[in-house]
PDB file of N, CA and C in Angstrom:
ATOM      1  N   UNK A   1      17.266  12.472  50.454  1.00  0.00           N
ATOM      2  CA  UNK A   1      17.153  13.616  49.571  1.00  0.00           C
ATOM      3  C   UNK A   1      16.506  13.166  48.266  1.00  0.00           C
ATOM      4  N   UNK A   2      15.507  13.678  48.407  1.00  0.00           N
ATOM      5  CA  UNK A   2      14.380  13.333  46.532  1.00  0.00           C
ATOM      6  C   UNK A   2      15.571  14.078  45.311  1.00  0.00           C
ATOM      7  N   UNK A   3      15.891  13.398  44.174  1.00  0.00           N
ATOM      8  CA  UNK A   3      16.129  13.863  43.220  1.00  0.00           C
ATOM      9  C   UNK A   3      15.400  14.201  42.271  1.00  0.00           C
ATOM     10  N   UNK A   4      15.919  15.254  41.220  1.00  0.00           N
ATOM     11  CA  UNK A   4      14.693  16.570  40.613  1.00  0.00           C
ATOM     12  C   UNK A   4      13.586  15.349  39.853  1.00  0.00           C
ATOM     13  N   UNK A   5      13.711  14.255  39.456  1.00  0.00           N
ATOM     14  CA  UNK A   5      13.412  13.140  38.976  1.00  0.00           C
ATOM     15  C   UNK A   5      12.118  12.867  39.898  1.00  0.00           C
ATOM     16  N   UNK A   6      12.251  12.772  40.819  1.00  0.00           N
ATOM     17  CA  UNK A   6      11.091  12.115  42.113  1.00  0.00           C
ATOM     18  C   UNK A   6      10.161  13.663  42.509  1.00  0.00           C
ATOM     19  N   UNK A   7      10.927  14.647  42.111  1.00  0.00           N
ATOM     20  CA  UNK A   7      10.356  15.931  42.398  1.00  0.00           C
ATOM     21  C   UNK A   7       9.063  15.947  41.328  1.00  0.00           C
ATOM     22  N   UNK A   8       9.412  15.909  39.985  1.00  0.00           N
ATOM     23  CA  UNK A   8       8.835  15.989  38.774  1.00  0.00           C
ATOM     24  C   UNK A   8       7.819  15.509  39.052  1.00  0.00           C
ATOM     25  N   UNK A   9       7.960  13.880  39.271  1.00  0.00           N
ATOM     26  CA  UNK A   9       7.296  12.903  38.674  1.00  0.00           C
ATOM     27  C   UNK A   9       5.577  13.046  40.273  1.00  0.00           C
ATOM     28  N   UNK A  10       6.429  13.652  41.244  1.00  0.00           N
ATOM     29  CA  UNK A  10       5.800  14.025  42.559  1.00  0.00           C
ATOM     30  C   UNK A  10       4.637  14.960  41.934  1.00  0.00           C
ATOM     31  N   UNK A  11       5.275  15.916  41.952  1.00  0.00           N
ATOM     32  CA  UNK A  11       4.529  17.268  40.774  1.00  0.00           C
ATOM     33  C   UNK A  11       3.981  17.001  39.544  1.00  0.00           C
ATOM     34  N   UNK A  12       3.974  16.126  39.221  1.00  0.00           N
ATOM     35  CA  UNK A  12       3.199  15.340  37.282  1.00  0.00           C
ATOM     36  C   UNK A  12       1.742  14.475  38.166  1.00  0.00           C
ATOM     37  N   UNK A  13       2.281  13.646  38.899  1.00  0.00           N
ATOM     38  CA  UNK A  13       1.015  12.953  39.842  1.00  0.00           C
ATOM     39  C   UNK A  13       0.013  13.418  40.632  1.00  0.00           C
ATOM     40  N   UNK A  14       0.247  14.774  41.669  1.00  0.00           N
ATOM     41  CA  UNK A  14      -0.620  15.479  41.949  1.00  0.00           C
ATOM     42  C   UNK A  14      -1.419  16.141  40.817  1.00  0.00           C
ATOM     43  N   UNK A  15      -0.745  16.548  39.914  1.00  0.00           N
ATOM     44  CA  UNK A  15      -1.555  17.580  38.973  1.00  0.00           C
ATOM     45  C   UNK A  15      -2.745  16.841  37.977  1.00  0.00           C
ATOM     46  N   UNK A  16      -2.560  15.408  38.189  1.00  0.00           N
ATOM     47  CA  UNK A  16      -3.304  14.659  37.524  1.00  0.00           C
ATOM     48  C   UNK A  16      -4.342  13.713  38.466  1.00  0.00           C
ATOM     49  N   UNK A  17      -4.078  14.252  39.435  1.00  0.00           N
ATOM     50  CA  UNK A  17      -4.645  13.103  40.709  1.00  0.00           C
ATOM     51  C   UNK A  17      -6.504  13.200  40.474  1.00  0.00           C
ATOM     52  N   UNK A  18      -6.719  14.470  40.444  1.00  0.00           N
ATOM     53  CA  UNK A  18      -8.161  14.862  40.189  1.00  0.00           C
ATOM     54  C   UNK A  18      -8.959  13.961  39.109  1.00  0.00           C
ATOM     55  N   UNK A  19      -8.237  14.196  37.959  1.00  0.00           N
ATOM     56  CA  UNK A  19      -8.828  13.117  36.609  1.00  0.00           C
ATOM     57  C   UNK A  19      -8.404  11.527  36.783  1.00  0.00           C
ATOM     58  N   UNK A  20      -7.986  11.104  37.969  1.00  0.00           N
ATOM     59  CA  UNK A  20      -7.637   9.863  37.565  1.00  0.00           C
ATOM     60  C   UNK A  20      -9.049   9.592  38.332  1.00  0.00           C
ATOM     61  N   UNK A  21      -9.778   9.912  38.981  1.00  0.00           N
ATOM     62  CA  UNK A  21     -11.181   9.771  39.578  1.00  0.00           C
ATOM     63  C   UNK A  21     -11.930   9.242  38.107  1.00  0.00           C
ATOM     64  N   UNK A  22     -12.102   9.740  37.210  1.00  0.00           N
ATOM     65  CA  UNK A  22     -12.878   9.958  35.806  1.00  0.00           C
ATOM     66  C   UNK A  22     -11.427   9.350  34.905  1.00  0.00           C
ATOM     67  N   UNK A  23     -11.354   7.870  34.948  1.00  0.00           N
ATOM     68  CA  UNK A  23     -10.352   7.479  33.535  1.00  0.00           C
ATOM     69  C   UNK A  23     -11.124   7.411  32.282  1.00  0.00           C
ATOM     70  N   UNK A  24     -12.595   7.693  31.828  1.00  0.00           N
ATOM     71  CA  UNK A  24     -12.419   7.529  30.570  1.00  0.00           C
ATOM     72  C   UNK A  24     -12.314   9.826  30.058  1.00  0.00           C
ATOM     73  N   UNK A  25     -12.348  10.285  31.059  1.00  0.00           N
ATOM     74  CA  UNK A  25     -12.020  11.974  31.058  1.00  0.00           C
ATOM     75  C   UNK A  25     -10.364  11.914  30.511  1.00  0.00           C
ATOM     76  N   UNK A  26      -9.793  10.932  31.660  1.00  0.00           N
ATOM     77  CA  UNK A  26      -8.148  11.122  31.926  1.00  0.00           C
ATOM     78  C   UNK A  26      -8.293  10.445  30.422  1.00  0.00           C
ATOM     79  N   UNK A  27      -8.300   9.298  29.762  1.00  0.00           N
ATOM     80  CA  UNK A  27      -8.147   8.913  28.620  1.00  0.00           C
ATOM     81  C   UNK A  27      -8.570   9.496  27.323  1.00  0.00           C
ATOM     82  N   UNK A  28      -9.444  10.577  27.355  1.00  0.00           N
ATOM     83  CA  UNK A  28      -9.766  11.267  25.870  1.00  0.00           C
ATOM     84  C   UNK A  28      -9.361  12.524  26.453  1.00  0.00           C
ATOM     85  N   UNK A  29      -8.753  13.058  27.009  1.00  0.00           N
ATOM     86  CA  UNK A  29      -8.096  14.157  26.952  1.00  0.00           C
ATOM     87  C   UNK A  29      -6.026  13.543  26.478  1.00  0.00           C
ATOM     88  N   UNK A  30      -6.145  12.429  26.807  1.00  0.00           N
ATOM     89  CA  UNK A  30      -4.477  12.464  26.186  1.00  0.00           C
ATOM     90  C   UNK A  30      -5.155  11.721  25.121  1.00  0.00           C
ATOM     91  N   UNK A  31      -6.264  11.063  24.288  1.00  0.00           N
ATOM     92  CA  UNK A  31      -5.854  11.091  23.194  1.00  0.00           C
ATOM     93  C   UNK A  31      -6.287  12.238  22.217  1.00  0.00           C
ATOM     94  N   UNK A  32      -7.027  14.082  22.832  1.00  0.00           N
ATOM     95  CA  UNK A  32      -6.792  14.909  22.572  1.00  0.00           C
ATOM     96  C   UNK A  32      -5.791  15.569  22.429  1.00  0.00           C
ATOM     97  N   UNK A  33      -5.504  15.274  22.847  1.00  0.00           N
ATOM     98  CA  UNK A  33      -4.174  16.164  22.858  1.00  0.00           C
ATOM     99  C   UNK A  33      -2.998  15.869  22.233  1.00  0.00           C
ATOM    100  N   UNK A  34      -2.906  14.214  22.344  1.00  0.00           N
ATOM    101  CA  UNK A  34      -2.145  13.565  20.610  1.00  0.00           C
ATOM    102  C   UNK A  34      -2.783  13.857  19.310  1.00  0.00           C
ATOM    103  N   UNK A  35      -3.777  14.071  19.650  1.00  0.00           N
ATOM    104  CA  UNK A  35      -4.531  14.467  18.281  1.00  0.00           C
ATOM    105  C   UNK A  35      -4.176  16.100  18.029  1.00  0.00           C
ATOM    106  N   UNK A  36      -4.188  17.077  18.682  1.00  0.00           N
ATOM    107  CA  UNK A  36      -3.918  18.280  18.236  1.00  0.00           C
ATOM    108  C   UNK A  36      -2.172  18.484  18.595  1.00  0.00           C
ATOM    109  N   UNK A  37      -1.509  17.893  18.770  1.00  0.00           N
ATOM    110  CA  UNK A  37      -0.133  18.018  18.686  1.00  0.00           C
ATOM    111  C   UNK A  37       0.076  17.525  16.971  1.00  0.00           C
ATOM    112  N   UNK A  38      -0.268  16.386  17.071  1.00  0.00           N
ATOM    113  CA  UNK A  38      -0.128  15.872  15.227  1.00  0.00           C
ATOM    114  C   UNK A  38      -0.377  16.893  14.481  1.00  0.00           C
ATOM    115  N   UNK A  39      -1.733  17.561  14.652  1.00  0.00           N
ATOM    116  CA  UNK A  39      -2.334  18.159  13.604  1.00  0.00           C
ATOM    117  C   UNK A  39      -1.309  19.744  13.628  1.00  0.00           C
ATOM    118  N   UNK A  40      -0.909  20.251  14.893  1.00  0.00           N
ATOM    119  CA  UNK A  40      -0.128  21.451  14.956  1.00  0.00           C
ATOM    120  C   UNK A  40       1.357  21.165  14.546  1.00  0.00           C
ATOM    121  N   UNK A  41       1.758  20.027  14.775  1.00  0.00           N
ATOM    122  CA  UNK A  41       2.944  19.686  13.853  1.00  0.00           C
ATOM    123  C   UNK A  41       3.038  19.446  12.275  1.00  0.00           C
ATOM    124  N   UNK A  42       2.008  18.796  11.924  1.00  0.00           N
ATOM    125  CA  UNK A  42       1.618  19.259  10.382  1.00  0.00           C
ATOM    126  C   UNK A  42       1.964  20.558  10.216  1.00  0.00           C
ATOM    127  N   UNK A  43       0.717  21.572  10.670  1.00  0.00           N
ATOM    128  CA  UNK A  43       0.459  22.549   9.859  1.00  0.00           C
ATOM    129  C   UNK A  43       1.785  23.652  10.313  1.00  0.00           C
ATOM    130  N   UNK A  44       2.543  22.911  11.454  1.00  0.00           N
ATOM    131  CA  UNK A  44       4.035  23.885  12.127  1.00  0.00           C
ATOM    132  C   UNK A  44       4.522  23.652  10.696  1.00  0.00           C
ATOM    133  N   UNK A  45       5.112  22.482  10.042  1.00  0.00           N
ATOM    134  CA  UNK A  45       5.748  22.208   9.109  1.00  0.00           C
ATOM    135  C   UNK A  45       5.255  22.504   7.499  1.00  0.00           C
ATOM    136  N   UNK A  46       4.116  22.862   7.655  1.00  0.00           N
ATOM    137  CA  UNK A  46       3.675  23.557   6.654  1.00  0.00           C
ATOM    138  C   UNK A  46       3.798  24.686   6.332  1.00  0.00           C
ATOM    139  N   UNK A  47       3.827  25.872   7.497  1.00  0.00           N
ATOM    140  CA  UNK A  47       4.146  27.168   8.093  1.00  0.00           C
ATOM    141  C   UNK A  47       5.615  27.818   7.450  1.00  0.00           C
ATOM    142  N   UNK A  48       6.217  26.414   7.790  1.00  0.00           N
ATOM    143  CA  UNK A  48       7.482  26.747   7.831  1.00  0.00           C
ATOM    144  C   UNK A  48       7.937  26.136   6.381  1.00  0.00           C
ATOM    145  N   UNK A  49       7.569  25.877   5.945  1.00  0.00           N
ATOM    146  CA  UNK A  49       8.081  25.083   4.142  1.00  0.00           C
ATOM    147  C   UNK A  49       7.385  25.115   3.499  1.00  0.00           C
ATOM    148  N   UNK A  50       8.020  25.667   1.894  1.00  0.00           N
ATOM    149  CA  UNK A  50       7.213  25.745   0.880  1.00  0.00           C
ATOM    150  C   UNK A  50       6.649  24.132   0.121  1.00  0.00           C
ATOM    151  N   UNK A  51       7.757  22.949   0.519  1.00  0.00           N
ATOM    152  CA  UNK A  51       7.754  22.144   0.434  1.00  0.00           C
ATOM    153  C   UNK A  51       6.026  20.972   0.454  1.00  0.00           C
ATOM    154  N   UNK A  52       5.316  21.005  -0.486  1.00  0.00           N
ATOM    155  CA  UNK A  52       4.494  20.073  -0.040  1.00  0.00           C
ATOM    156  C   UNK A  52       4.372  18.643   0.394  1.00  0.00           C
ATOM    157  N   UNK A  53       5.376  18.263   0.002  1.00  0.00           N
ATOM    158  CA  UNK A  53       5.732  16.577  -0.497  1.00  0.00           C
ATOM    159  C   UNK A  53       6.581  16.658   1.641  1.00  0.00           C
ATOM    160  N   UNK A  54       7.253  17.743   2.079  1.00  0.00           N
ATOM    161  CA  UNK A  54       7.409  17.224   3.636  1.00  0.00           C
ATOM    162  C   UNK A  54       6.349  17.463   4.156  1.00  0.00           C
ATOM    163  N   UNK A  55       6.101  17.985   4.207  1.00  0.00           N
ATOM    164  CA  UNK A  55       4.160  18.162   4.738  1.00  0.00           C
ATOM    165  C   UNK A  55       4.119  16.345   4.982  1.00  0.00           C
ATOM    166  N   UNK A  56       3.502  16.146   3.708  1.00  0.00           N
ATOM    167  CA  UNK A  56       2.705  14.672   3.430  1.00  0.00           C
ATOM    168  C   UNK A  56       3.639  13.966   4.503  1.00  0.00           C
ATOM    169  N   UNK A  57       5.097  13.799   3.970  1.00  0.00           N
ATOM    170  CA  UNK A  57       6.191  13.027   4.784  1.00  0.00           C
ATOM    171  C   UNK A  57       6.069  13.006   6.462  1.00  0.00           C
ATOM    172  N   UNK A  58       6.102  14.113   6.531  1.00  0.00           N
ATOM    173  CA  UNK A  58       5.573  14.503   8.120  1.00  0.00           C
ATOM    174  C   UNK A  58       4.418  13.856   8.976  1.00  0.00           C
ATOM    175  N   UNK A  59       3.140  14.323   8.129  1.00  0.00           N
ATOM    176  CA  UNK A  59       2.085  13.630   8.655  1.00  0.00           C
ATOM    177  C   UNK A  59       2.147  12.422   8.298  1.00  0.00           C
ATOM    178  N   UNK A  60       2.928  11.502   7.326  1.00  0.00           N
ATOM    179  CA  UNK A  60       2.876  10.080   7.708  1.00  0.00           C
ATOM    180  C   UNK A  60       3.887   9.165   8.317  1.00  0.00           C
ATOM    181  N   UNK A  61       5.192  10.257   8.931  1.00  0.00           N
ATOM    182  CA  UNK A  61       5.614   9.700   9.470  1.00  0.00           C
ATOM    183  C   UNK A  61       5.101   9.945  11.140  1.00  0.00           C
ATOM    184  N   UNK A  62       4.622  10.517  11.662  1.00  0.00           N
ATOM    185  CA  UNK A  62       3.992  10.810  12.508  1.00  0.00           C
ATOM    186  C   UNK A  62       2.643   9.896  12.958  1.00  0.00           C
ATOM    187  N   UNK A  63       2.256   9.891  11.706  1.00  0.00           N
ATOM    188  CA  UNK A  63       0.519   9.038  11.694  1.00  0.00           C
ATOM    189  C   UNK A  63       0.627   7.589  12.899  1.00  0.00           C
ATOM    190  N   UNK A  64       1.810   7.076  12.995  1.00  0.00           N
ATOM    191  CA  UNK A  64       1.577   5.826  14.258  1.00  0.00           C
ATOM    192  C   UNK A  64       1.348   6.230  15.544  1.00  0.00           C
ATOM    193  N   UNK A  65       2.037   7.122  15.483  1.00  0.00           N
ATOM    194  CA  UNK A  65       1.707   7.920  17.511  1.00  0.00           C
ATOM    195  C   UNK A  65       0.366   8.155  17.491  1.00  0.00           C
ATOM    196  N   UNK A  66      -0.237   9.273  16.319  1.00  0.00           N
ATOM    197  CA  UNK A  66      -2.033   9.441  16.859  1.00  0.00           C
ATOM    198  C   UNK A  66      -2.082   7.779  16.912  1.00  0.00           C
ATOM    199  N   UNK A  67      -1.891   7.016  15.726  1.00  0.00           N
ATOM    200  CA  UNK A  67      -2.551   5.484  16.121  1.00  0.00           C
ATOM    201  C   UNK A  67      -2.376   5.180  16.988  1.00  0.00           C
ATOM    202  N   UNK A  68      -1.045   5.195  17.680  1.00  0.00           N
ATOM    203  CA  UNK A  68      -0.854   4.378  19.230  1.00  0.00           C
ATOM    204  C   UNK A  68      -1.481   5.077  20.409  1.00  0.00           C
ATOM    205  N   UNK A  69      -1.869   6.109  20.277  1.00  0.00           N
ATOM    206  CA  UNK A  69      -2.653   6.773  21.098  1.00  0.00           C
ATOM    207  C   UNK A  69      -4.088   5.995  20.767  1.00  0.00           C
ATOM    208  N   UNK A  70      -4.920   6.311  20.263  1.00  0.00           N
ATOM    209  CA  UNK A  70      -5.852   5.621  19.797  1.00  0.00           C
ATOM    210  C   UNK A  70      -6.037   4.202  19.974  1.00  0.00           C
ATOM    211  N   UNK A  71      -5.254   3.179  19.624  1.00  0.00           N
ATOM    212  CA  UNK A  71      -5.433   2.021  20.152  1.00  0.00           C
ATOM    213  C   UNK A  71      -5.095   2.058  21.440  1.00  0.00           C
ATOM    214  N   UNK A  72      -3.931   2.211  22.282  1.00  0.00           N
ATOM    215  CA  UNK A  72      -4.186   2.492  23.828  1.00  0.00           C
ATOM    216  C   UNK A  72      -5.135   2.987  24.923  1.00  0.00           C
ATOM    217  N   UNK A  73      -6.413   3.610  23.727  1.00  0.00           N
ATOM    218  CA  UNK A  73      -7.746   4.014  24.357  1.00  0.00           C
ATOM    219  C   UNK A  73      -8.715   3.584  24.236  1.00  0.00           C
ATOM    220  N   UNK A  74      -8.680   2.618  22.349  1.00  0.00           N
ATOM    221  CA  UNK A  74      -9.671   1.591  22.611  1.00  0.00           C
ATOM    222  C   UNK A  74      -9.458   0.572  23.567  1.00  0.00           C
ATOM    223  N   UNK A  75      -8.299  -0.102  23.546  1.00  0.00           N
ATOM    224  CA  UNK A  75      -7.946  -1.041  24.571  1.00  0.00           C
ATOM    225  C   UNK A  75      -7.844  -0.994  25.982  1.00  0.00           C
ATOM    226  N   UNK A  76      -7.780   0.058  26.370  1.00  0.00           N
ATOM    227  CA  UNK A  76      -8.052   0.608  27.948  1.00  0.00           C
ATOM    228  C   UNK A  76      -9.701   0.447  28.121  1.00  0.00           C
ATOM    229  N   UNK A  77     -10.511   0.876  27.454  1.00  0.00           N
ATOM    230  CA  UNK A  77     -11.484   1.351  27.321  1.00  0.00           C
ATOM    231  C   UNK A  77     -12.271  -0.056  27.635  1.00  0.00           C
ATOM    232  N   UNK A  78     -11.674  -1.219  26.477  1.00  0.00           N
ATOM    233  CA  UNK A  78     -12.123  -2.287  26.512  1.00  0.00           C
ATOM    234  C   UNK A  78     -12.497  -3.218  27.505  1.00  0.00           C
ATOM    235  N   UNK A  79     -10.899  -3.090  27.993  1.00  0.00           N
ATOM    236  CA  UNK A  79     -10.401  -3.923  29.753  1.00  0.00           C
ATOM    237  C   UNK A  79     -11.735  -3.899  30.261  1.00  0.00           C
ATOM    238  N   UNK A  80     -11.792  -2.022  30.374  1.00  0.00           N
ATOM    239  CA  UNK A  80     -12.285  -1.620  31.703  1.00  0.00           C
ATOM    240  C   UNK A  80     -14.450  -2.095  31.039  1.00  0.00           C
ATOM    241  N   UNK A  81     -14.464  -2.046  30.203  1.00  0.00           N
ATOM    242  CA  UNK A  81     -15.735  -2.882  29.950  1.00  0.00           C
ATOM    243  C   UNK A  81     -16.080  -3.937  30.220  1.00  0.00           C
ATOM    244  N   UNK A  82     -15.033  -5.038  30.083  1.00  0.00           N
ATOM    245  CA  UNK A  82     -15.155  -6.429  29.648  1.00  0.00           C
ATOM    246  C   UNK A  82     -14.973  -6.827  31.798  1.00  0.00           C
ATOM    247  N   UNK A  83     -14.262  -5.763  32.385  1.00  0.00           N
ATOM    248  CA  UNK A  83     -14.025  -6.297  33.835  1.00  0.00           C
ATOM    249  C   UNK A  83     -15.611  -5.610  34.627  1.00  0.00           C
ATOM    250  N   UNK A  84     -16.121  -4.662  33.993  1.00  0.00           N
ATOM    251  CA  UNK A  84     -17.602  -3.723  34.686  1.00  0.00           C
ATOM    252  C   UNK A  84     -18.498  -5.326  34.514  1.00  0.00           C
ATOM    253  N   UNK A  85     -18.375  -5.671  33.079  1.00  0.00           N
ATOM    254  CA  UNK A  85     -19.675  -6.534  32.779  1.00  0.00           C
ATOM    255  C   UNK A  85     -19.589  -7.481  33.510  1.00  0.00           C
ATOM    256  N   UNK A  86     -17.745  -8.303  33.930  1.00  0.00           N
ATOM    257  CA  UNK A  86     -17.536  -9.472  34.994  1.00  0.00           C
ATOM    258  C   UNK A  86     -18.032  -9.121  36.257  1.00  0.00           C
ATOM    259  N   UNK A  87     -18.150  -8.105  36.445  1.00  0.00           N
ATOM    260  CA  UNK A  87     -18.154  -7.589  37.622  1.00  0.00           C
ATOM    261  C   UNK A  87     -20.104  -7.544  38.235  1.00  0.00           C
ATOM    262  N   UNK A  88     -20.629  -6.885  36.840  1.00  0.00           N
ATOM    263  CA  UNK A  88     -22.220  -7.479  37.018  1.00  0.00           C
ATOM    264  C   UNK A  88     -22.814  -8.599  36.640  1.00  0.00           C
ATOM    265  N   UNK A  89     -21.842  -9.517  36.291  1.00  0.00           N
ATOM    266  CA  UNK A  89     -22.359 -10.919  36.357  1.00  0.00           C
ATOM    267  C   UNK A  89     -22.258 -11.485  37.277  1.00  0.00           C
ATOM    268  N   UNK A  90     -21.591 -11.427  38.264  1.00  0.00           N
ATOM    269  CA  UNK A  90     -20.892 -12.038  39.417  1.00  0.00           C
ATOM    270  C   UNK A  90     -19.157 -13.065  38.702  1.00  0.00           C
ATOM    271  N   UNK A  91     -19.393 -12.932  37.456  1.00  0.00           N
ATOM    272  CA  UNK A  91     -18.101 -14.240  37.456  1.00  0.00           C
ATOM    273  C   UNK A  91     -16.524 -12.939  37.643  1.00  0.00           C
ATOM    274  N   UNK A  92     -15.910 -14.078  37.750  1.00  0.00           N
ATOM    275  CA  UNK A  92     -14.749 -13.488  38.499  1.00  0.00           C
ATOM    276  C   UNK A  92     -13.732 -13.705  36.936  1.00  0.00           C
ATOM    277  N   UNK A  93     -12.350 -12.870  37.112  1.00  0.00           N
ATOM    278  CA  UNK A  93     -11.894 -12.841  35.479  1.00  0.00           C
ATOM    279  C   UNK A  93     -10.427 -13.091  36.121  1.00  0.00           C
TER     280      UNK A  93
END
């Protein structure tokens, strides 16, 4: 018997199966989409408070996730360069 866990994760993998064909597609669409979650959580918290000074607080406590998104895409990005170019040299990595 699959638990709702193996169901999910069953249902999260098909729905992504298409873009994993195209990883640098699959990779700038999640770091789109970290990027407009940040920016809609800003301006949610702006919406909602007269407060300017949580605003600022917000977007910089937040500001490492867009980064870690971002470096997880230069560095993916990189791999997959540095193994294409091994790959047309003939040397092995």
């Amino acid at each position: 018997m699959k638990t709702l866990f193996d169901r999910v994760t069953a249902t999260g993998a098909a729905a992504v199966a298409p873009l994993k064909n195209y990883p640098l597609l699959y990779r700038s669409l999640g770091l789109a989409l970290s990027l407009v979650l940040y920016i809609t959580g800003v301006l949610l918290v702006d919406a909602l408070t007269s407060i300017g000074f949580l605003v600022v607080l917000t977007a910089i406590y937040f500001l490492p996730a867009l980064l870690r998104a971002w470096l997880l895409f230069y560095w993916q990005l990189r791999d997959e360069v540095a193994a294409w170019r091994g790959r047309r040299s003939g040397k092995a990595f």
